[in-house]
C-alpha atoms as a PDB file:
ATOM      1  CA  UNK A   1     -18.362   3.733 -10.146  1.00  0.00           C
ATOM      2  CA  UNK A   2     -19.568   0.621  -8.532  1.00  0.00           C
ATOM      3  CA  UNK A   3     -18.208  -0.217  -4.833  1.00  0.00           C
ATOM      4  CA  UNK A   4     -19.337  -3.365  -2.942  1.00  0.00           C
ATOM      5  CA  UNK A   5     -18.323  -4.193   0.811  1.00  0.00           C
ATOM      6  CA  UNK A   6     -18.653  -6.281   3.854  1.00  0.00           C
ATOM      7  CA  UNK A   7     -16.754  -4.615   7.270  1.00  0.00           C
ATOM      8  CA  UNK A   8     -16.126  -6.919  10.363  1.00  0.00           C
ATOM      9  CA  UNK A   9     -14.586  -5.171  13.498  1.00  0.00           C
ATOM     10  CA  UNK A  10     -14.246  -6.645  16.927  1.00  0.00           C
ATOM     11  CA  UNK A  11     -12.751  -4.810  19.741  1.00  0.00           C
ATOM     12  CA  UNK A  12     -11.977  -6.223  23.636  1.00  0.00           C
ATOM     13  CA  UNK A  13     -10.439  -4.213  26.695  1.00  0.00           C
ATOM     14  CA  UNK A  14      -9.360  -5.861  29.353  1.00  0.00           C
ATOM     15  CA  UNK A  15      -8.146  -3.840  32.143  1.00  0.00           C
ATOM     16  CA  UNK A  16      -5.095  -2.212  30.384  1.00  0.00           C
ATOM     17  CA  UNK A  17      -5.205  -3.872  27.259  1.00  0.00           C
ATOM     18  CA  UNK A  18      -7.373  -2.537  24.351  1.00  0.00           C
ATOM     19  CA  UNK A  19      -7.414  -5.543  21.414  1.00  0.00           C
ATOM     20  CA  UNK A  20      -9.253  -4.505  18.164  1.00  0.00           C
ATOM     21  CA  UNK A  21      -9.333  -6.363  14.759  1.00  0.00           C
ATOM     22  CA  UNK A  22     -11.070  -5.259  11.577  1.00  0.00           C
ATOM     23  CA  UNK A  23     -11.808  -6.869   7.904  1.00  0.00           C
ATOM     24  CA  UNK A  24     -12.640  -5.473   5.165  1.00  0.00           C
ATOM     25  CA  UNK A  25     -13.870  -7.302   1.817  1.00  0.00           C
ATOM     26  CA  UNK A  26     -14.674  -4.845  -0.267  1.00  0.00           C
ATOM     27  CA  UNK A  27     -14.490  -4.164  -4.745  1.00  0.00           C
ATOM     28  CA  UNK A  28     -14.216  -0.869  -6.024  1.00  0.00           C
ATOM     29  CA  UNK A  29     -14.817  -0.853  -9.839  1.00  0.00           C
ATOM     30  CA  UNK A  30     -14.992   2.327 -12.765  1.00  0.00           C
ATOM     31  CA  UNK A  31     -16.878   2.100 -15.830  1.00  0.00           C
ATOM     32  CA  UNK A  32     -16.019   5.039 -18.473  1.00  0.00           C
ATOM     33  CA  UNK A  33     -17.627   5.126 -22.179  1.00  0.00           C
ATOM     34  CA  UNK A  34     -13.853   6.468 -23.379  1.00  0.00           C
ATOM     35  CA  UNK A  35     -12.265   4.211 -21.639  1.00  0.00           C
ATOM     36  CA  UNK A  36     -11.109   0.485 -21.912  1.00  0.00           C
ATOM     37  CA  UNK A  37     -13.700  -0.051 -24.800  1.00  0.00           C
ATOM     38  CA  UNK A  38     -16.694   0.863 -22.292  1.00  0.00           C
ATOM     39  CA  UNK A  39     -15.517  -2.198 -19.943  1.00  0.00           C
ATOM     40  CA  UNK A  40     -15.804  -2.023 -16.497  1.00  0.00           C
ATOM     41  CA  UNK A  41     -12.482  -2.360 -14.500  1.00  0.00           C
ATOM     42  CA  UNK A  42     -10.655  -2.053 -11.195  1.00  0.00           C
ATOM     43  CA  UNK A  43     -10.362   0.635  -9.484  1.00  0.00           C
ATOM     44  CA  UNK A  44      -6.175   1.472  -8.847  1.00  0.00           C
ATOM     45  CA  UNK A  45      -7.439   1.511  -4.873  1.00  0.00           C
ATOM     46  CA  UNK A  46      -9.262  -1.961  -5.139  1.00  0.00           C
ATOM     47  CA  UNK A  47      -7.791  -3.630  -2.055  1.00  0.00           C
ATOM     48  CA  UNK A  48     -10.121  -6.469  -1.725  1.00  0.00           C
ATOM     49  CA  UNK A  49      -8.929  -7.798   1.446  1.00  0.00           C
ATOM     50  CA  UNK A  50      -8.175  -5.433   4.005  1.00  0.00           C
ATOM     51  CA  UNK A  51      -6.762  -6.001   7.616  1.00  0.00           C
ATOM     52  CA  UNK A  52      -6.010  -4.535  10.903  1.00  0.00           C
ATOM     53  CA  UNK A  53      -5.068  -5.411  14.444  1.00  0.00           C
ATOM     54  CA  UNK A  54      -3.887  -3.243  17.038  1.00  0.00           C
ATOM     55  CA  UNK A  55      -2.474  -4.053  20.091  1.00  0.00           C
ATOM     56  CA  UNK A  56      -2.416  -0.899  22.879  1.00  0.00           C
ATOM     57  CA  UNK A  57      -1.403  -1.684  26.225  1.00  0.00           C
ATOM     58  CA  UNK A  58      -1.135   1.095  29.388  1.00  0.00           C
ATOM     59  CA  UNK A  59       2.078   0.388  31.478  1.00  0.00           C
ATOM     60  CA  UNK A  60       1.243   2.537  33.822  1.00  0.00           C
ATOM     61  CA  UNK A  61      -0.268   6.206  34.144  1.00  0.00           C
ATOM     62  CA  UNK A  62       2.256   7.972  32.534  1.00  0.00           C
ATOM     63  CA  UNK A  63       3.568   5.055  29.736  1.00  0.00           C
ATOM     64  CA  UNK A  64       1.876   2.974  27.051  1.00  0.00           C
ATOM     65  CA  UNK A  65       2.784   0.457  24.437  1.00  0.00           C
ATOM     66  CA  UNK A  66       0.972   0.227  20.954  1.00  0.00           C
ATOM     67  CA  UNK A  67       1.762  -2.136  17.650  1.00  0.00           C
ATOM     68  CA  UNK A  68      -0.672  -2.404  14.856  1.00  0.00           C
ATOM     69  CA  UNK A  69      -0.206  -4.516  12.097  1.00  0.00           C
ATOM     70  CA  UNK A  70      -1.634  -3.771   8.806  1.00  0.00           C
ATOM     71  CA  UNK A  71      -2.474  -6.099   5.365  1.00  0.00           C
ATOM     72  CA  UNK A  72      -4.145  -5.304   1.853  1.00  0.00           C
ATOM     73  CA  UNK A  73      -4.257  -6.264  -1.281  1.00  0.00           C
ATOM     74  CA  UNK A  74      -1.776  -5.237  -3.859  1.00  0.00           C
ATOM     75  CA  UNK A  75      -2.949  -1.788  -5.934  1.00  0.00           C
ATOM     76  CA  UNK A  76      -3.949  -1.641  -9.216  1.00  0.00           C
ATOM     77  CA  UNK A  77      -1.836  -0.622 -11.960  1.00  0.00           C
ATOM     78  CA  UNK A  78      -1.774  -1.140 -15.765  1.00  0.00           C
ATOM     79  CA  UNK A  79       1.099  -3.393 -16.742  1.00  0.00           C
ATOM     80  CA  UNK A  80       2.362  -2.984 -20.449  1.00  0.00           C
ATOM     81  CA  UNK A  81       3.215  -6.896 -21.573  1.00  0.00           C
ATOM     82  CA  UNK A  82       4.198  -5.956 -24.827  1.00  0.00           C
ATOM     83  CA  UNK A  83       5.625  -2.594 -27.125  1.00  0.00           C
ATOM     84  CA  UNK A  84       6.284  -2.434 -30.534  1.00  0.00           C
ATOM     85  CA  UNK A  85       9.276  -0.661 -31.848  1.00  0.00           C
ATOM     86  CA  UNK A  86       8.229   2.427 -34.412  1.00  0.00           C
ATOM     87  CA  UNK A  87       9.506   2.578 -37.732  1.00  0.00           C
ATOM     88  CA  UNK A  88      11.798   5.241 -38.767  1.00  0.00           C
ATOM     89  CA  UNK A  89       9.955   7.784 -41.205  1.00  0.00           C
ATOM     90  CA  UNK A  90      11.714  10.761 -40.303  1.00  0.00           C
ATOM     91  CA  UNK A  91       9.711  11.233 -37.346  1.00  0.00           C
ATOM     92  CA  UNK A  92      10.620  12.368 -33.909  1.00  0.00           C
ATOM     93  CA  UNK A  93       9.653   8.783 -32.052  1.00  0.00           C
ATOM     94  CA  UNK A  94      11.460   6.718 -34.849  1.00  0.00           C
ATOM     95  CA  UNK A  95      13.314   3.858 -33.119  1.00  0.00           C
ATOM     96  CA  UNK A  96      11.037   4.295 -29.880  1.00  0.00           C
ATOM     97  CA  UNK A  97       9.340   1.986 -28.263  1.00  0.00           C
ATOM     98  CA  UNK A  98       5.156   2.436 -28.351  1.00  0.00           C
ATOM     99  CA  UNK A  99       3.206   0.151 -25.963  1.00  0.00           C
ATOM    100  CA  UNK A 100       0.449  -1.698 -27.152  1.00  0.00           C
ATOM    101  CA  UNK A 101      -3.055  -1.214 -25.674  1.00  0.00           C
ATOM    102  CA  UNK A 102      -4.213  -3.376 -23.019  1.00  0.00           C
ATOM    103  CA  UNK A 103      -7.150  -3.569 -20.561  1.00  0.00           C
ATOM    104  CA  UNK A 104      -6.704  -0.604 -17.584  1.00  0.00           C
ATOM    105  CA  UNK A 105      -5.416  -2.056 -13.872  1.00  0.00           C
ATOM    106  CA  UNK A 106      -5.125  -5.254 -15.491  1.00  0.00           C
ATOM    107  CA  UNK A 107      -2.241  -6.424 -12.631  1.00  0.00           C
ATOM    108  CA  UNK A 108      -1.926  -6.490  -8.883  1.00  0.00           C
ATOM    109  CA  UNK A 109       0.983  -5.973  -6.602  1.00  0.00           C
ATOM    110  CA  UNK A 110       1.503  -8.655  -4.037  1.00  0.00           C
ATOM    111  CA  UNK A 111      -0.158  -8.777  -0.568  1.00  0.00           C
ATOM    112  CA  UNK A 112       0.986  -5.625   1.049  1.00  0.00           C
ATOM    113  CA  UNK A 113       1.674  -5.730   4.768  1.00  0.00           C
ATOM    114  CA  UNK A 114       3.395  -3.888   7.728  1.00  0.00           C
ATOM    115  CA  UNK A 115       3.518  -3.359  11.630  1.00  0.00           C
ATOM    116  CA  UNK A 116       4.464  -0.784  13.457  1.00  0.00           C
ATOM    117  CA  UNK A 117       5.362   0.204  17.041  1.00  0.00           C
ATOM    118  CA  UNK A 118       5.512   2.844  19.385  1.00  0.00           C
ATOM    119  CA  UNK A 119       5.985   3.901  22.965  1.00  0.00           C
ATOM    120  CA  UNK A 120       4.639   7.131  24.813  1.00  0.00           C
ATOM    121  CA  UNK A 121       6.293   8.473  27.846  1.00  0.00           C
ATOM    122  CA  UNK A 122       4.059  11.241  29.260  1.00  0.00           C
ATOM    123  CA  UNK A 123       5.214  14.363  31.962  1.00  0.00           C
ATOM    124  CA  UNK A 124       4.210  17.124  33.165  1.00  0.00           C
ATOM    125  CA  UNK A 125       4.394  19.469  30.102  1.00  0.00           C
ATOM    126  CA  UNK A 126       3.619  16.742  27.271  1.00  0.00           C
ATOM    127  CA  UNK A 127       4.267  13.192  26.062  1.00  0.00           C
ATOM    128  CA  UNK A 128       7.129  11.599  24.141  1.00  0.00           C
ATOM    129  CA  UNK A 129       6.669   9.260  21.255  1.00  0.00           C
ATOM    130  CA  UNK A 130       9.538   7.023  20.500  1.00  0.00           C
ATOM    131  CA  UNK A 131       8.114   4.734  17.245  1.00  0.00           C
ATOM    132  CA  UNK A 132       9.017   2.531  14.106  1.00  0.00           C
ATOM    133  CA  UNK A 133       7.261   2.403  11.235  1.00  0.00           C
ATOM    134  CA  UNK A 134       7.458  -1.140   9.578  1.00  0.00           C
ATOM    135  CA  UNK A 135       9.273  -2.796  12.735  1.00  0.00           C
ATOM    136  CA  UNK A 136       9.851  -5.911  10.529  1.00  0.00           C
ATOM    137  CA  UNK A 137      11.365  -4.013   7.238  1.00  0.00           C
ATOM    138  CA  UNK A 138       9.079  -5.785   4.800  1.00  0.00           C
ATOM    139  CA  UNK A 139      10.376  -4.484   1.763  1.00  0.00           C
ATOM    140  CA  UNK A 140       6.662  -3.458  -0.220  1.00  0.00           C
ATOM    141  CA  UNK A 141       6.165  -3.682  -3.396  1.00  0.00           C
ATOM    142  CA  UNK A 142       4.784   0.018  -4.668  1.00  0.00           C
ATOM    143  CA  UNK A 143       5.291  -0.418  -8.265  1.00  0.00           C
ATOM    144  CA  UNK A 144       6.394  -2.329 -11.156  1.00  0.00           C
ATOM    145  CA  UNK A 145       8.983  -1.125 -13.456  1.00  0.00           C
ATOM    146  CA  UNK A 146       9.572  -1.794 -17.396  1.00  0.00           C
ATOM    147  CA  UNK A 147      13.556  -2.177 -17.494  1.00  0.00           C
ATOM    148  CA  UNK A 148      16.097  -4.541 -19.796  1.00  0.00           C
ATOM    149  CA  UNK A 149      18.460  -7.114 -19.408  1.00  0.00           C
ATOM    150  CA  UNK A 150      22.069  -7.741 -20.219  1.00  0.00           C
ATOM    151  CA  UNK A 151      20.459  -9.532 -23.759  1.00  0.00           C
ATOM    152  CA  UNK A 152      18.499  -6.343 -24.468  1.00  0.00           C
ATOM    153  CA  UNK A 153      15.381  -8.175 -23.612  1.00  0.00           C
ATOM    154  CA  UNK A 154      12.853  -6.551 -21.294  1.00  0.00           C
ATOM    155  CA  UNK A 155      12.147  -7.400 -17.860  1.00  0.00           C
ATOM    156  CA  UNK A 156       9.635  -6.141 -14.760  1.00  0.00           C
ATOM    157  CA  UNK A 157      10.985  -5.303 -12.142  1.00  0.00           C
ATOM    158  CA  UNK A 158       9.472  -4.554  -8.553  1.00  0.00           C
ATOM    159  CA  UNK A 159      10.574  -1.144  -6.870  1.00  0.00           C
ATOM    160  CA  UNK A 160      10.502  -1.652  -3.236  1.00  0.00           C
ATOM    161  CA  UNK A 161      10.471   1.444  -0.659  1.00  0.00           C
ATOM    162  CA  UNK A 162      10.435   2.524   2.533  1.00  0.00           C
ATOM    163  CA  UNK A 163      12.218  -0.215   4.895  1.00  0.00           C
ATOM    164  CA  UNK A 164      11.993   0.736   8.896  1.00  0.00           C
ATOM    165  CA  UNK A 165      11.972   4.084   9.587  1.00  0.00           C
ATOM    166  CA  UNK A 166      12.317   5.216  13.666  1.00  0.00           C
ATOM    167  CA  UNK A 167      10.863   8.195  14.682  1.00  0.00           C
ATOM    168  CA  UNK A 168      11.270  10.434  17.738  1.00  0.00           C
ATOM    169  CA  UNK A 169       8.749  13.219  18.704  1.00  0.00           C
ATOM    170  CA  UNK A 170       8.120  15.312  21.902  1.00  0.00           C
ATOM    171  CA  UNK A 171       4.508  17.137  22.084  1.00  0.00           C
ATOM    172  CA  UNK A 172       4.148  20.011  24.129  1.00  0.00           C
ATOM    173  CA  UNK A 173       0.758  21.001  25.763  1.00  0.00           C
ATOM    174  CA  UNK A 174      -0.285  23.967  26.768  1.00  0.00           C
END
């Protein structure tokens, strides 16, 4: 396993406000004898580009505000371009589709990006957390799917997950 990176990070407070923003450039890359005819390839984790701000800002004593917003590059994955459809010699995959070899994490999801914000109350006996993860509902690509048409002809499709999701805790300390 080879991994190369450069890491950037600049932080400021200013009376309440704390500002912080970090890069990453950064390759992550496997090399197996077994695998992919010896050849060295990505890493599913490669996220060459990696970046984060966050925002945190103290109301008062008992309140504060935070939003961080996060980017990377798209995963790795293996995408399948083309599958070959078995002859039938009695066997139990006749008629099935078998992929064809390719090279391993040979595609990249698109830029994937998010920002999320929360609120915390504090009292006496703890704090509450009111919060929304992906406050924009940027619908993320997560994976690529081999499906078919209307035609019978085969397509890619992106599955997209987890839109904005609030969230509501209460910590007690003791």
């Amino acid at each position: 396993m080879r991994c190369l990176s450069l890491i950037s990070v600049c932080h400021d407070n200013v009376i309440f406000i704390l500002r912080h923003i970090s890069y990453s450039l950064a390759w992550s890359d496997r090399t197996f004898p077994d695998k992919n005819g010896g050849h060295t390839f990505p890493a599913r984790f490669d996220n060459r580009h990696t970046v984060n701000v966050l925002l945190n800002c103290h109301v008062s004593d008992r309140m504060s505000l935070n939003a961080v917003w996060t980017g990377h590059s798209g995963n790795r994955f293996t995408l399948l371009p083309q599958a070959w459809e078995s002859p039938d010699f009695g066997t139990t995959y006749a008629g099935d589709e078998i992929p064809l070899r390719t090279r391993i994490n040979n595609y990249q999801l698109p830029f994937y990006h998010r920002l999320d914000l929360s609120c915390t109350v504090s009292n006496r006996r703890g704090y509450w957390t009111f919060s929304l993860f992906n406050a924009y509902c940027h619908m993320n690509t997560v994976a690529v799917r081999r499906a078919y048409d209307n035609a019978n002809r085969p397509v890619f499709q992106k599955v997209k997950l987890l839109p904005i999701i609030p969230s509501v805790s209460y910590t007690w300390q003791f």
